[in-house]
Protein backbone atom coordinates (compact mmCIF):
# COMPACT_ATOMS: atom_id res chain seq x y z
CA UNK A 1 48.88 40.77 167.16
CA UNK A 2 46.23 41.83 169.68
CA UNK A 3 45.12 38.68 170.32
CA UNK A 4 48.35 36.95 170.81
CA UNK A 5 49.54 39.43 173.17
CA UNK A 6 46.61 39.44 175.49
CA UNK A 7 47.28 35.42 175.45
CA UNK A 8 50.49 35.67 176.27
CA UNK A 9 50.14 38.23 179.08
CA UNK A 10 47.44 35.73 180.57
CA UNK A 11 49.67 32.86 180.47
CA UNK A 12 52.55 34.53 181.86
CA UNK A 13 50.42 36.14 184.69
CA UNK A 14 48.56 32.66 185.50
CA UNK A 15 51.87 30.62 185.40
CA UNK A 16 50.63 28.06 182.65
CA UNK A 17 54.03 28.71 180.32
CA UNK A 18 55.33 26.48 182.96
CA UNK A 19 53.29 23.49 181.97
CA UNK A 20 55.16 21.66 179.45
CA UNK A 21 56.07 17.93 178.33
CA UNK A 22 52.29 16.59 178.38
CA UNK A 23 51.54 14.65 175.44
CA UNK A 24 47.89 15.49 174.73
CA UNK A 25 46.26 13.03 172.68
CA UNK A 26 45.50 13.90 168.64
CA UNK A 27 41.99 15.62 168.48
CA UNK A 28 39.17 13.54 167.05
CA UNK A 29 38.88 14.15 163.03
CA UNK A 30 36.37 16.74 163.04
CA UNK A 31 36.89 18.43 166.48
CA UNK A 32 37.68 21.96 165.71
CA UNK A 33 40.17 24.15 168.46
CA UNK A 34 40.03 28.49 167.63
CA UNK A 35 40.82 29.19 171.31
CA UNK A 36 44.52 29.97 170.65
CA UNK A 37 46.67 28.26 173.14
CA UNK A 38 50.40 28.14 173.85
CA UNK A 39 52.30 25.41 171.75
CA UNK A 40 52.98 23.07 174.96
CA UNK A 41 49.37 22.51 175.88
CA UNK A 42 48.20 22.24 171.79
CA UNK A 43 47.98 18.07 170.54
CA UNK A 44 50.89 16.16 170.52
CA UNK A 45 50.04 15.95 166.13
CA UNK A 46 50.02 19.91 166.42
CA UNK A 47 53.67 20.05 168.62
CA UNK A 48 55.13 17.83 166.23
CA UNK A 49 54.12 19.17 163.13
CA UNK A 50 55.60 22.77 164.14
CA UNK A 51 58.48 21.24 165.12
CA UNK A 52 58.89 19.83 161.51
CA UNK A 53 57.98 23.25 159.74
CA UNK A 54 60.25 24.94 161.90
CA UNK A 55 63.39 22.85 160.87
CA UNK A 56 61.70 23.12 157.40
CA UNK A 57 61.55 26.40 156.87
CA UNK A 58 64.15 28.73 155.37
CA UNK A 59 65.39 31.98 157.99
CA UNK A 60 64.31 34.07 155.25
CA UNK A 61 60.41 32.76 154.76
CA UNK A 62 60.16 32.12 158.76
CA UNK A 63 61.62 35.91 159.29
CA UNK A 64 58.97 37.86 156.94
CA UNK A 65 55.98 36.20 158.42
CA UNK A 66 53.95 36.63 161.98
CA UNK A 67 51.32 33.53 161.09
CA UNK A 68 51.68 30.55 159.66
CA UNK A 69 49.13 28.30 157.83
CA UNK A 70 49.42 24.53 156.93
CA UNK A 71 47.29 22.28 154.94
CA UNK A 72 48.20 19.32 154.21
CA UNK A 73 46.53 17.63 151.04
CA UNK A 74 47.14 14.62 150.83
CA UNK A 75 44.30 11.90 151.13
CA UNK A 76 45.72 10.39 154.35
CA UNK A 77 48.85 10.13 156.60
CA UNK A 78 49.98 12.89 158.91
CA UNK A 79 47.93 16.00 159.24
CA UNK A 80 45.95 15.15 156.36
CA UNK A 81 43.10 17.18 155.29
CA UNK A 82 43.20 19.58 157.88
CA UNK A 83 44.30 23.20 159.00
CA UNK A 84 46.59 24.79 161.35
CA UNK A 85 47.17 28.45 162.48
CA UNK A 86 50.36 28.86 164.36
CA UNK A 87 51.19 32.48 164.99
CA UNK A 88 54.87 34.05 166.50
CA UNK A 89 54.98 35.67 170.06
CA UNK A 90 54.74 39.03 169.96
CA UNK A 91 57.95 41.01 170.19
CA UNK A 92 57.06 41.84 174.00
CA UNK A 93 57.50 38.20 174.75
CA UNK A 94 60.34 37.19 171.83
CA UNK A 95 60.97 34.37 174.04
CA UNK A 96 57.94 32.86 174.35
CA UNK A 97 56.93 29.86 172.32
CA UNK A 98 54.38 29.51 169.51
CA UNK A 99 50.87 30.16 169.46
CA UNK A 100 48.37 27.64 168.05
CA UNK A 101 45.82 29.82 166.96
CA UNK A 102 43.29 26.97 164.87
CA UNK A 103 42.94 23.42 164.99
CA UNK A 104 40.29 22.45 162.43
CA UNK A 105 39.19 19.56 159.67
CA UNK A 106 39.34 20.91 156.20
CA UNK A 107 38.99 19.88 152.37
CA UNK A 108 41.33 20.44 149.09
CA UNK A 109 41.04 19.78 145.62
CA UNK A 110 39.52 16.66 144.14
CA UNK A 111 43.01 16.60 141.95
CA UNK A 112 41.19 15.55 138.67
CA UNK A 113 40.28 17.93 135.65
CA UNK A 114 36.24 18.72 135.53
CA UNK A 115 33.70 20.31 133.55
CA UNK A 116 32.59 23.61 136.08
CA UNK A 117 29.48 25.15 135.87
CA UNK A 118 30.20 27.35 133.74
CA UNK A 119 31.24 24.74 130.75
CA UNK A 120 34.74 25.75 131.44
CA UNK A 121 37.26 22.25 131.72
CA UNK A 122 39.48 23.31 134.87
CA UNK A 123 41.60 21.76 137.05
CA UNK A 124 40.19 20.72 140.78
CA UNK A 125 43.57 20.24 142.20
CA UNK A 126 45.16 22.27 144.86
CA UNK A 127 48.71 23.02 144.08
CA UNK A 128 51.65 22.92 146.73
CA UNK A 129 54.03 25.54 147.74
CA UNK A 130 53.90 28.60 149.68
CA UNK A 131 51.26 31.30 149.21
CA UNK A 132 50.56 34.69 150.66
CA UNK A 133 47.16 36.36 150.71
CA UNK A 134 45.58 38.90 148.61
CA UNK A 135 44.59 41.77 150.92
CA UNK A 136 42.51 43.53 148.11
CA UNK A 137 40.17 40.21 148.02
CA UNK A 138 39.45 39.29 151.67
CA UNK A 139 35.16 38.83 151.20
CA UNK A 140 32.87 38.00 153.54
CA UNK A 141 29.92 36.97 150.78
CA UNK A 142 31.64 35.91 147.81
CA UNK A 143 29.84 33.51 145.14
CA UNK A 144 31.77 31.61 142.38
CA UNK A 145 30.22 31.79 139.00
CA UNK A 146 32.26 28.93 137.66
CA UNK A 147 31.08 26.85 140.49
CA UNK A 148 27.79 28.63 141.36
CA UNK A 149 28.80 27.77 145.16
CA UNK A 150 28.77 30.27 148.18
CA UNK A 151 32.34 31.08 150.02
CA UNK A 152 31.73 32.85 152.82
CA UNK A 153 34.91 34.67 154.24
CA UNK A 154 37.43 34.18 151.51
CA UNK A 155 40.96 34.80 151.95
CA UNK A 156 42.04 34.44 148.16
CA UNK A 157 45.39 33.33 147.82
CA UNK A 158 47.61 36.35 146.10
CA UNK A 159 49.09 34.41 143.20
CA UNK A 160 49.07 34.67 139.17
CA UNK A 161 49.53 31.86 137.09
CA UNK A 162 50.34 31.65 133.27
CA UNK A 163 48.82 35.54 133.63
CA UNK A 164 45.86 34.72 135.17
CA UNK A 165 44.75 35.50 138.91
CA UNK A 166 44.00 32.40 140.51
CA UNK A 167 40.52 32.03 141.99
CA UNK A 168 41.99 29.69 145.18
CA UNK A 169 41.35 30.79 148.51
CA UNK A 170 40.75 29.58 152.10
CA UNK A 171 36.89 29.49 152.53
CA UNK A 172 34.10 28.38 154.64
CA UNK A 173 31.15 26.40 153.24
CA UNK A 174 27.59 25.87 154.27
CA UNK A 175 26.04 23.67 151.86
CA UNK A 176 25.26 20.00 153.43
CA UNK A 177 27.22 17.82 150.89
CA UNK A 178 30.48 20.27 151.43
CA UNK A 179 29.87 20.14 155.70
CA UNK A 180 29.78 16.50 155.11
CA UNK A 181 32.72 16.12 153.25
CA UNK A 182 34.97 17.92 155.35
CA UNK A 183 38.05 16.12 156.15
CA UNK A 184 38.48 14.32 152.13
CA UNK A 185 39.56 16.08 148.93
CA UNK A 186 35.69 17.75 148.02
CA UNK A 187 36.83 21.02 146.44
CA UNK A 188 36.97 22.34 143.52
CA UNK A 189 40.65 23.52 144.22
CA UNK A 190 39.97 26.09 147.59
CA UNK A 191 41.01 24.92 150.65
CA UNK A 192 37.68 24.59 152.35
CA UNK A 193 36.78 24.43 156.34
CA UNK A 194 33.76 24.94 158.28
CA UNK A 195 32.19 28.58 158.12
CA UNK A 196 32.85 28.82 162.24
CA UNK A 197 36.57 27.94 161.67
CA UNK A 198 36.24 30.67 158.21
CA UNK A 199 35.10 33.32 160.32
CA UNK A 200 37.58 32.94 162.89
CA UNK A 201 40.35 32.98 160.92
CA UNK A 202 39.14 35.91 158.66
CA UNK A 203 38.72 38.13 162.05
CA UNK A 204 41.90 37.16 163.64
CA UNK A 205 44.07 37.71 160.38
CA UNK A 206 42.29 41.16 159.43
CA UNK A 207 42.81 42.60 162.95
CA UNK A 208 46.06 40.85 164.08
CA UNK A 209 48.61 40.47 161.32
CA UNK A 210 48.22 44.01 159.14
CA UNK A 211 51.69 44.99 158.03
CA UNK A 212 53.95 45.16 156.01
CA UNK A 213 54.75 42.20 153.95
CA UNK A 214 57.74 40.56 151.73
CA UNK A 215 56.41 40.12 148.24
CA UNK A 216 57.38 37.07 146.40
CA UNK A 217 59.24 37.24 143.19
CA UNK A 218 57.09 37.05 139.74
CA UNK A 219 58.61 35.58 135.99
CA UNK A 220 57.99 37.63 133.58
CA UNK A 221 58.77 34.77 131.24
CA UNK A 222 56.14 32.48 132.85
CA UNK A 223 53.67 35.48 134.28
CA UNK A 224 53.79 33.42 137.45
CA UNK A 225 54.36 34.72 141.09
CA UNK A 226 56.68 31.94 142.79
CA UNK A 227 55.10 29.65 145.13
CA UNK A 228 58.35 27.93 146.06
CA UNK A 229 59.42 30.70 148.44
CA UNK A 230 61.27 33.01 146.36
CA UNK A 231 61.07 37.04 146.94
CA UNK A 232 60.99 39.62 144.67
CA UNK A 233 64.14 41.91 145.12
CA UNK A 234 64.95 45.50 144.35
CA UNK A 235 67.99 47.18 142.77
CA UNK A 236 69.74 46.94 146.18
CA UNK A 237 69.36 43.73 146.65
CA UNK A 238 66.92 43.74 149.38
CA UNK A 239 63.07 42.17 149.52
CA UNK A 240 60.08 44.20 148.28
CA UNK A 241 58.05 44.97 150.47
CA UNK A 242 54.03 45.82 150.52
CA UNK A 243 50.92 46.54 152.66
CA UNK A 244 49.44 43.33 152.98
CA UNK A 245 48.79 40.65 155.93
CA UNK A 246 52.13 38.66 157.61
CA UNK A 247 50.71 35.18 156.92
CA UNK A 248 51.86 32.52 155.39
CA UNK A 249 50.25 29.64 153.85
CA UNK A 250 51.93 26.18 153.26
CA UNK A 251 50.22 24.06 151.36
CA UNK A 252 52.23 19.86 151.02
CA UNK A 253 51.18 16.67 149.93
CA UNK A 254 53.14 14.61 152.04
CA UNK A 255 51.46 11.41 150.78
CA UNK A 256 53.05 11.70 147.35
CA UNK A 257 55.40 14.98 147.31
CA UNK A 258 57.82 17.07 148.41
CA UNK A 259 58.05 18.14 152.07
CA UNK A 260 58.28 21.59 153.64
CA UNK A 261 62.31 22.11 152.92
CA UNK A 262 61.92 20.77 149.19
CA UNK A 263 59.45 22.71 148.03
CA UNK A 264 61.30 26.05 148.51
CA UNK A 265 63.95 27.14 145.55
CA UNK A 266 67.50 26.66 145.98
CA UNK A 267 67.63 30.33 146.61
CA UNK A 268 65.25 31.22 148.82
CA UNK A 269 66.42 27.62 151.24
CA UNK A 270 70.06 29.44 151.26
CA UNK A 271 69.25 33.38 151.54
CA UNK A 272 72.36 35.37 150.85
């Protein structure tokens, strides 16, 4: 949280937390913002999206996490097609407001079933809920087989499905055709955003938000780890914990499905 807390010293020292109520005007579709700035002086889209995830989001999945990332994948309408950081105040300033760390275009899924590289038939689509990220498979030069395609700085998403280990992550591309398409479902099922915006948000997660991190549940039945906000539990009763990074990623499709407080179980909505 070393770069949130030399932010919010600034601010506090310069006065700016004062500056609030301007209605700045929704960026342009592929300006990109990683200059983290205080949640007042962010876009009006970014102010009122927050505000939504915030009423949204269950006391137990806004508790366990320091950073919060939202994609949302639907083709058009509010927020589509792009990415937003928004990380907590550090607990020197608990009273301070939100942090919007990134502001940038992005691509998910193409949402059809394809032929990869490799022969294999796969999916393209990029499912919703809530992920957390693998710490064991942050890479800086990773290279799908199955797609033959560079992803530079991937931040895999830490999620089995039906027993397999999902190849999804947050990525940056540098191929013309992917650049280009930036801002319309073009992947192959990543969430994909300019390498600049990939390396930013690879350095600030790896040196900011190290901790330790609730672990959500897995069905044995299903070999599936939830992605509808539902922790694993011990014994006692209480959430199981790991080393990991405190980041969250929400992924919605607000064009066709469920919004932030519907895509979280019963359970994990009404903790206790």
């Amino acid at each position: 949280m070393q770069v949130v807390r030399k932010l919010l010293f600034a601010l506090t020292v310069s006065g700016l937390m004062s500056v609030i109520g301007q209605s700045a005007a929704a960026a342009p579709r592929h300006e990109e913002s990683f200059t983290p700035i205080p949640l007042s002086q962010a876009s009006a889209n970014a102010q009122l999206l927050w505000s939504r995830l915030k009423r949204g989001l269950a006391p137990e999945l806004y508790g366990n996490f320091d950073l919060f990332i939202y994609v949302n994948k639907a083709e058009q309408g509010p927020w589509s097609q792009h990415l937003y950081a928004f990380a907590k105040p550090s607990g020197q300033n608990p009273d301070s407001e939100m942090i919007v760390m990134m502001d940038t275009v992005a691509s998910t899924g193409r949402e059809t079933m394809e032929r990869a590289k490799d022969g294999q038939l796969v999916s393209t689509g990029t499912p919703a809920g809530f992920y957390e990220l693998d710490p064991q498979r942050f890479e800086t030069g990773h290279h799908s087989r199955q797609w033959q395609q560079d992803m530079p700085n991937s931040m895999f998403f830490n999620w089995q499905s039906k027993g397999v280990q999902t190849g999804l992550a947050i990525h940056g591309v540098t191929d013309a055709p992917s650049i280009a398409a930036l801002g319309r479902r073009a992947s192959a099922g990543c969430i994909q955003i300019s390498l600049d915006a990939s390396r930013e948000l690879f350095n600030f997660i790896t040196g900011d938000f190290e901790g330790q991190v609730a672990q959500f549940a897995y069905d044995k039945k299903k070999r599936t780890i939830s992605n509808a906000g539902e922790f694993a539990r011990g014994t006692d009763g209480q959430i199981v914990m790991a080393d990991g990074y405190r980041v969250l990623v929400i992924v919605e499709d607000l064009d066709n499905g469920l919004v932030t407080s519907e895509l979280a179980t019963p359970q994990a909505a009404h903790p206790g």
